[in-house]
Protein backbone atom coordinates (compact mmCIF):
# COMPACT_ATOMS: atom_id res chain seq x y z
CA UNK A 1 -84.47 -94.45 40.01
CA UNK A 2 -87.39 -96.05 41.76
CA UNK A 3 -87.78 -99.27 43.68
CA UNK A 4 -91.24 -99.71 42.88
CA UNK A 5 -90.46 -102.65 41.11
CA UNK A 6 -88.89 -104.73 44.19
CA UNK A 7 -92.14 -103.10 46.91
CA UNK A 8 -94.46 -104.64 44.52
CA UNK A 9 -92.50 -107.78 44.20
CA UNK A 10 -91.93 -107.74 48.58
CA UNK A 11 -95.83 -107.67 48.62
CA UNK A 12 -96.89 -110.40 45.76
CA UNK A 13 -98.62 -107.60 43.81
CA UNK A 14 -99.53 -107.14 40.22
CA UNK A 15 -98.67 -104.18 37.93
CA UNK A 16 -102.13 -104.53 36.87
CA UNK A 17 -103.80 -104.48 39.53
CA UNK A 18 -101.53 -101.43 40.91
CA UNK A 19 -102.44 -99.63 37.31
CA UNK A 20 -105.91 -100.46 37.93
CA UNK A 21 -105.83 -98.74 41.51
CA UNK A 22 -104.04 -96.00 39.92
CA UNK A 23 -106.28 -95.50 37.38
CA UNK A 24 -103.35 -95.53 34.80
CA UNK A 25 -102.37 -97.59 31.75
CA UNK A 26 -100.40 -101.12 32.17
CA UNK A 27 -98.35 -99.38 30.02
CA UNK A 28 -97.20 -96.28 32.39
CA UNK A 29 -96.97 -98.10 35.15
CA UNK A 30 -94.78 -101.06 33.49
CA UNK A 31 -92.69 -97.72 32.63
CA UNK A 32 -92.64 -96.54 36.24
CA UNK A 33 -91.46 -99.98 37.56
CA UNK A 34 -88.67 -100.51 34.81
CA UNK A 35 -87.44 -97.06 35.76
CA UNK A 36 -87.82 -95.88 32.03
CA UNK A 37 -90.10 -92.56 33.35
CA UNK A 38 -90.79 -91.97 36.88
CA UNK A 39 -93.69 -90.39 38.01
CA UNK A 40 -94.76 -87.34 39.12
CA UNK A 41 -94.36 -86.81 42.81
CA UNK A 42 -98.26 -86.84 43.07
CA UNK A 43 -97.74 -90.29 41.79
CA UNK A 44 -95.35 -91.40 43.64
CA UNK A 45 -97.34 -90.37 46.85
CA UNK A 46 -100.47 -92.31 45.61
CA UNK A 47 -98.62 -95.11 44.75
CA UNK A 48 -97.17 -95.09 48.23
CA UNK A 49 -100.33 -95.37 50.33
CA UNK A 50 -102.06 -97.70 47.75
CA UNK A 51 -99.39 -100.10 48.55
CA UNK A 52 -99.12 -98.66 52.21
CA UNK A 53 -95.98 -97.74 52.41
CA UNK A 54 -93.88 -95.00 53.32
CA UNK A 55 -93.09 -92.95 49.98
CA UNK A 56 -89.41 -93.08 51.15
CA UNK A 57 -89.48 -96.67 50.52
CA UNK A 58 -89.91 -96.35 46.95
CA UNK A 59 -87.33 -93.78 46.48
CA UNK A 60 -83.59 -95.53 45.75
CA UNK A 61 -80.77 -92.96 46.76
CA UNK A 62 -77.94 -93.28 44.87
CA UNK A 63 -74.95 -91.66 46.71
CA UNK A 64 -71.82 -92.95 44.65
């Protein structure tokens, strides 16, 4: 699981605009935020400092 849904939602910013910076499809990155693929850890580390943020934060550790 991801929480790249609730960073983009912290920081008022579009899944469009973050699949335009990516260079991806609305469509893969709509699937990255609804947790229905996740991305490769390149990914995940570009998607971190497009939104500036530590790639931790959009990691969601589930210990239970």
């Amino acid at each position: 699981m991801n929480r790249i849904k609730e960073v983009l939602e912290e920081k008022g910013i579009k899944q469009t605009w973050l699949a335009d910076k990516l260079g991806k499809s609305y469509n893969m990155v709509n699937g990255y935020v609804q947790n229905r693929q996740q991305p490769r850890l390149e990914v995940l580390f570009e998607i971190a400092k497009i939104l500036k943020v530590n790639p931790k934060d959009l990691i969601q550790a589930n210990y239970e």
